[in-house]
Protein backbone atom coordinates (compact mmCIF):
# COMPACT_ATOMS: atom_id res chain seq x y z
CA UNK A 1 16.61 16.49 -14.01
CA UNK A 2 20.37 16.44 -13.98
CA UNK A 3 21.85 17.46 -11.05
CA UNK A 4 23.20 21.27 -10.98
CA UNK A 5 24.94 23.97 -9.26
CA UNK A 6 24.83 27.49 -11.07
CA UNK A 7 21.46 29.34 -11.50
CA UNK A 8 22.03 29.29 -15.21
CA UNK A 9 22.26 25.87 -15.74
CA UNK A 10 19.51 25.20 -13.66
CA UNK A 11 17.24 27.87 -15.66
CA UNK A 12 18.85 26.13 -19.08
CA UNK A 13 17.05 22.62 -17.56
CA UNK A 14 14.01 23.77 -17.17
CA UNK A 15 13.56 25.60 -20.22
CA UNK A 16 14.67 22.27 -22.08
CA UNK A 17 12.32 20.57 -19.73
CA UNK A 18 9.41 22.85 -20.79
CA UNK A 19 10.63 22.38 -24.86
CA UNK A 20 11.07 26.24 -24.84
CA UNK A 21 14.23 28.04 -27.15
CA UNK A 22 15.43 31.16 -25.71
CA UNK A 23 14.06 33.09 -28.42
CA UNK A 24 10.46 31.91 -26.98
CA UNK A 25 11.45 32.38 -23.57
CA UNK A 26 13.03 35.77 -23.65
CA UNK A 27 9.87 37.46 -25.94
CA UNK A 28 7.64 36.21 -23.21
CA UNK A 29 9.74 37.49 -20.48
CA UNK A 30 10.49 40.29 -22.30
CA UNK A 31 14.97 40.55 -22.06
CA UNK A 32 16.70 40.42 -25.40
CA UNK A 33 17.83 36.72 -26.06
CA UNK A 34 21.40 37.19 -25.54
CA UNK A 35 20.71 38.68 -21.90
CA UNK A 36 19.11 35.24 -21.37
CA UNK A 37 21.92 33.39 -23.18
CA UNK A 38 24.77 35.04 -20.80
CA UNK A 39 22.33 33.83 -17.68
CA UNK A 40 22.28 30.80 -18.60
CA UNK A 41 26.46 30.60 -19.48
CA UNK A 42 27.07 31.75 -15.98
CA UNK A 43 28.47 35.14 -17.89
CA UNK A 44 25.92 37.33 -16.30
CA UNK A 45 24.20 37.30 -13.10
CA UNK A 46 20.54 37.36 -13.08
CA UNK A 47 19.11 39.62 -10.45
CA UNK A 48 16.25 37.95 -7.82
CA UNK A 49 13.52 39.53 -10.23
CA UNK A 50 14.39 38.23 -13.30
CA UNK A 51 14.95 34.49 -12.34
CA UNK A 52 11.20 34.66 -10.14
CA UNK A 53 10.27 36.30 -13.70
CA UNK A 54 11.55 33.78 -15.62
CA UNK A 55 10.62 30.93 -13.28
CA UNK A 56 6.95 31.79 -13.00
CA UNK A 57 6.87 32.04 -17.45
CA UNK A 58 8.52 28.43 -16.76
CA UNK A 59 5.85 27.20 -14.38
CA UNK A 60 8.56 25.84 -12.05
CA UNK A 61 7.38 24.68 -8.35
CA UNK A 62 7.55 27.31 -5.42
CA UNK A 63 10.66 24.79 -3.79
CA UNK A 64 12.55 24.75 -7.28
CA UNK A 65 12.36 28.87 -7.64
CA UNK A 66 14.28 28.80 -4.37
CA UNK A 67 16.70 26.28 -5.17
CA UNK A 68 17.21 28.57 -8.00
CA UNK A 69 17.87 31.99 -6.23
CA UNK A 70 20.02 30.21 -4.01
CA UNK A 71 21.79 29.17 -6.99
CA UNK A 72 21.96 32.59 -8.25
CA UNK A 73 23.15 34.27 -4.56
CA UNK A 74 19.94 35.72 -3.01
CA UNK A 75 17.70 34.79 -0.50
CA UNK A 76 14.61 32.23 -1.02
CA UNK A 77 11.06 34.16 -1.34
CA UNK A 78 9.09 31.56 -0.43
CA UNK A 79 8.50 30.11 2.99
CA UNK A 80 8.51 26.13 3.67
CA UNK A 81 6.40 26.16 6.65
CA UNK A 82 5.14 23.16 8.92
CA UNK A 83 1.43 22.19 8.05
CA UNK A 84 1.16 22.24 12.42
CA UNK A 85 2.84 26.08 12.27
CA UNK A 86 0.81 29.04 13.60
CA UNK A 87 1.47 30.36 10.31
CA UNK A 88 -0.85 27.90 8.95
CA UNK A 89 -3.78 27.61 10.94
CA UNK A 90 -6.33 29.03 8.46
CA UNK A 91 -5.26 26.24 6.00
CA UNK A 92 -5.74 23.30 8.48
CA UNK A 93 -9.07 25.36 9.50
CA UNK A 94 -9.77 25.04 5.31
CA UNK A 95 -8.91 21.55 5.09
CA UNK A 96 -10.67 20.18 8.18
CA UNK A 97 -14.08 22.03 6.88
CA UNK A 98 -13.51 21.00 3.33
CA UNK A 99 -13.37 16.86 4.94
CA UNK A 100 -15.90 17.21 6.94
CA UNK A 101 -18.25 18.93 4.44
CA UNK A 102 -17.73 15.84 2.18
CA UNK A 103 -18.58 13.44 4.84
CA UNK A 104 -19.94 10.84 4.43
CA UNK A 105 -18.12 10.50 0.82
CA UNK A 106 -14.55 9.57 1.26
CA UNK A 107 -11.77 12.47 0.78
CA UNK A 108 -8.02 13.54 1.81
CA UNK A 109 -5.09 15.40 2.05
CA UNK A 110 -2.17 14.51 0.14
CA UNK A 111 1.33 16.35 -0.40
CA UNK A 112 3.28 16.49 -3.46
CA UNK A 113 4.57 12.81 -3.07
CA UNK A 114 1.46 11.71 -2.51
CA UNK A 115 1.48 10.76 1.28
CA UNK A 116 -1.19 11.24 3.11
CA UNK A 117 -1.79 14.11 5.30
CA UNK A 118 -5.10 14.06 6.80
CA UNK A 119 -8.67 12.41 5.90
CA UNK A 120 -12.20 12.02 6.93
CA UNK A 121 -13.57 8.68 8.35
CA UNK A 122 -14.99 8.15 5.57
CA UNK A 123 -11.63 7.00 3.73
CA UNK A 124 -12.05 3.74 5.87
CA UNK A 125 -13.94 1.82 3.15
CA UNK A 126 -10.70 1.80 1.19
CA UNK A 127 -8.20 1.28 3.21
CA UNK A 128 -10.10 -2.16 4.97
CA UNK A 129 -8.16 -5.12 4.85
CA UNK A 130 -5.15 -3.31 4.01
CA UNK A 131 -1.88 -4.97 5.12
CA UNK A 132 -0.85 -3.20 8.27
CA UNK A 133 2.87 -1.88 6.61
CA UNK A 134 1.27 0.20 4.48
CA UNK A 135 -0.83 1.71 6.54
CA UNK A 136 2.14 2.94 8.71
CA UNK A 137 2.88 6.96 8.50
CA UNK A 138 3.63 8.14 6.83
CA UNK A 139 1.29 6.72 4.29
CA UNK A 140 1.70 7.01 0.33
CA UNK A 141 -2.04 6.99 -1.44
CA UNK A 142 -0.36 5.60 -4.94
CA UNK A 143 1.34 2.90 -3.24
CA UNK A 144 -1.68 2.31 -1.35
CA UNK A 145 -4.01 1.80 -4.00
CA UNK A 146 -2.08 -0.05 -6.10
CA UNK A 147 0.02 -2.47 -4.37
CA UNK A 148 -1.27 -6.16 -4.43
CA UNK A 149 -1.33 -6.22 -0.45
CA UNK A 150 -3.50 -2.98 -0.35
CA UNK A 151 -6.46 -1.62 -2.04
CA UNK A 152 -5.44 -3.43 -5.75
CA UNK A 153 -7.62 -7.16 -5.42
CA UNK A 154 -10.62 -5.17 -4.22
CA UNK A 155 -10.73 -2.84 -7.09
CA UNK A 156 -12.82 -4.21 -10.02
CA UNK A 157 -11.47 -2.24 -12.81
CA UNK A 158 -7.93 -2.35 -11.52
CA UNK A 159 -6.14 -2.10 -15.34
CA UNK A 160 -8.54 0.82 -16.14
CA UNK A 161 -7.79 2.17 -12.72
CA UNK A 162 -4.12 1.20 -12.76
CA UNK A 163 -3.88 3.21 -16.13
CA UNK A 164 -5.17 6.19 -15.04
CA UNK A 165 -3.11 6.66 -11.81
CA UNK A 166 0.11 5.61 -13.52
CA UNK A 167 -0.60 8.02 -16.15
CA UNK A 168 -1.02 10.82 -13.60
CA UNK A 169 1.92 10.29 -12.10
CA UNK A 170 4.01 10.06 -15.20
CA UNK A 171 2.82 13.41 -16.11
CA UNK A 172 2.96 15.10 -12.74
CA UNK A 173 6.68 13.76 -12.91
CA UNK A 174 7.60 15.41 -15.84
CA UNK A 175 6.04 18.56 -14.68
CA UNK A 176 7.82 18.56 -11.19
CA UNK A 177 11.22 16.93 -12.80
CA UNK A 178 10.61 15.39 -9.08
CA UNK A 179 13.05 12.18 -8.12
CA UNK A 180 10.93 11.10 -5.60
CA UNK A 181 8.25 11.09 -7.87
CA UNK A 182 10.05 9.11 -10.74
CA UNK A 183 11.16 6.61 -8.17
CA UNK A 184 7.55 6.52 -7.32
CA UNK A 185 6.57 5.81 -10.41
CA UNK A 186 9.45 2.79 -11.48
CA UNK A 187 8.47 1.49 -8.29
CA UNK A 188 4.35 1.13 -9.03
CA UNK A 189 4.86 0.17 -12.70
CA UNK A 190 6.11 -3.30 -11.12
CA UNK A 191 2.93 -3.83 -9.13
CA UNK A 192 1.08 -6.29 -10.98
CA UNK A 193 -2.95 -5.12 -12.23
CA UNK A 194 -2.89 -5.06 -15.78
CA UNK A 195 -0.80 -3.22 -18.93
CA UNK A 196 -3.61 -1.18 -19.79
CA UNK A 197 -7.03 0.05 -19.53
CA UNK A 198 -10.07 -2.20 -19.14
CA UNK A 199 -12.59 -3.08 -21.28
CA UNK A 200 -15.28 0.14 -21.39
CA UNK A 201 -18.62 -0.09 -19.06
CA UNK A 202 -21.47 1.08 -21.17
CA UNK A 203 -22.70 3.44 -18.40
CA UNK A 204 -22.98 7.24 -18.06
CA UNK A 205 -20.19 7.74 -15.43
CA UNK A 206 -17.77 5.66 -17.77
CA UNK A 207 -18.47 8.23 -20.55
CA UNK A 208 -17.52 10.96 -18.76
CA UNK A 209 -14.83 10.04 -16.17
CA UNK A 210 -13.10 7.13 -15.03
CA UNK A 211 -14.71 5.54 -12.48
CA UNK A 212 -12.88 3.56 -9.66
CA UNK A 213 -15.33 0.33 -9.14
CA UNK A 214 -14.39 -1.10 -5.69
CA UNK A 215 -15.83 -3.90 -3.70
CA UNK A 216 -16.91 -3.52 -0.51
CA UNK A 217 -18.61 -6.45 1.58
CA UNK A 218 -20.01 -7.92 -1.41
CA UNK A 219 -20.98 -5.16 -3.24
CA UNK A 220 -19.24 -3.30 -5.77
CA UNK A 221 -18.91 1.12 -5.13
CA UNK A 222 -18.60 2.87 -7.96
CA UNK A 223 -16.92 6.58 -7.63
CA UNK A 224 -15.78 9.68 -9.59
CA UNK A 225 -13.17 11.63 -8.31
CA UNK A 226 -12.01 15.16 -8.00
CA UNK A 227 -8.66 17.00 -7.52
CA UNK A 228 -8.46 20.41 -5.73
CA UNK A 229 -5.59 22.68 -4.95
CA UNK A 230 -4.95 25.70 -3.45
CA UNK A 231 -5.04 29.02 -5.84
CA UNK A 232 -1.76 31.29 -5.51
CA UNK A 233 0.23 29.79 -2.85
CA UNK A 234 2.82 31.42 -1.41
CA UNK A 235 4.52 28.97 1.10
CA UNK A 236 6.46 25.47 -0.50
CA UNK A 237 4.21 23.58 1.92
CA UNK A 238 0.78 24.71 0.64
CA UNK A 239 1.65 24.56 -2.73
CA UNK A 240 2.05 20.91 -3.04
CA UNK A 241 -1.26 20.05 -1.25
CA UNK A 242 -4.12 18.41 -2.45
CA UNK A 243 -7.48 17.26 -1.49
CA UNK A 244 -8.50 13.99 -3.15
CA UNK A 245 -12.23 13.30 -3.23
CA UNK A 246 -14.38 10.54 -4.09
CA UNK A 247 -18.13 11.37 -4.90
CA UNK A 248 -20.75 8.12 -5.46
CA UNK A 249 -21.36 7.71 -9.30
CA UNK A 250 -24.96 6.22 -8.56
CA UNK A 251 -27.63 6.04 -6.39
CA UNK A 252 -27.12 2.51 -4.89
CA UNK A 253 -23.00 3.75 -3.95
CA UNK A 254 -24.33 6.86 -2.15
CA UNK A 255 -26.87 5.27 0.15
CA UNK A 256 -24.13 2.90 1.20
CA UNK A 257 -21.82 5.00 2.15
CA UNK A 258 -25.03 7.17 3.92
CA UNK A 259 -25.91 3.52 5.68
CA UNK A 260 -22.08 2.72 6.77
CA UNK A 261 -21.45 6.86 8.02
């Protein structure tokens, strides 16, 4: 997103971003389209309410809504707190209960860049015979996985795996408008592992998902993998959490990981 100063123009890139016209915009928000035209001019001032209005109808990130009242003179509404504040305890108490409950399957906690916040034990059958660099805090998962010096040569389906990360980045990217996470992106896309997917697996997990096949001592794990979030955060921090984790897609993968816990 091009860099901006004035809530309007800020409001006018997201809209664009979201391939909304202010006709669509302003019926949903429910101001006449030329009250949403002067916002975005600079020729009116939008009041706190009506930029969190038309920021929420724009599904813009809990960080961007504050860059935007800032923009537009009043305070932030939403606090940025320290995953290790006070403040936060009953989300660490969460997290630490939703790891351990997944135990001994591999999961963890990621931010909104994708570096790695906390994990069970479990994680350790990926990130075995990583190089030591980028394993170093803080670490990024993405770069992790696909970088030829981490988990990349012991993933068997690397282009089909490849693919699908690459592709979830892209579009979490355009979501965001995030720098960090286009930058992210440029920089994986010249990892090598493949221009596209694999050829299919006739299996049931393969019809359904896509699997990450990895090799461990000989043997090759196959997984399926789920996202979760938090619903209705409040605080910057929460909001761009996420808990990663990797469930055995058959019977021989699960009494591995049962055998190596």
């Amino acid at each position: 997103m091009t860099t901006t100063t004035t809530v309007g123009e800020l409001l006018r890139d997201w809209r664009r971003s979201r391939r909304m016209s202010q006709l669509d915009l302003s019926i949903e928000v429910g101001v006449s389209t030329r009250h949403l035209s002067f916002v975005e001019t600079g020729r009116s001032r939008p009041s706190p309410e009506l930029i969190l209005r038309l920021a929420e109808q724009l599904d813009v990130p809990l960080a961007d809504r504050n860059t935007m009242l800032l923009a537009g003179g009043h305070a932030p509404a939403y606090p940025r707190h320290e995953l290790g504040d006070p403040e936060l305890a009953p989300v660490r108490a969460a997290l630490r209960q939703i790891l351990d409950g997944h135990s001994p399957y591999p999961a963890a906690v990621v931010d909104r860049h994708w570096q790695l916040v906390d994990a069970n034990p479990a994680l350790a059958v990926f990130t075995a015979g990583a190089a030591p660099e980028l394993l170093g805090a803080p670490v990024n998962v993405l770069r992790l996985s696909l970088h030829p010096d981490g988990m990349a040569p012991r993933i068997h389906n690397l282009p089909e795996w490849r693919a699908h990360l690459l592709n979830r980045l892209r579009q979490q990217a355009l979501t965001t408008n995030d720098p960090m996470l286009y930058e992210l992106l440029d920089e994986l896309r010249t990892y090598p592992g493949g221009a596209g997917p694999a050829a299919p697996i006739n299996d049931a997990v393969s019809s359904v998902v896509v699997p990450l096949r990895y090799r461990h001592e000989g043997q090759v794990l196959s997984f399926f993998s789920t996202t979760t979030l938090f619903g209705t955060p409040l605080d910057v921090t929460v909001a761009g959490l996420a808990i990663e984790a990797f469930f055995p897609a058959d019977p021989a993968t699960a009494e591995t990981l049962r055998a190596l816990a």
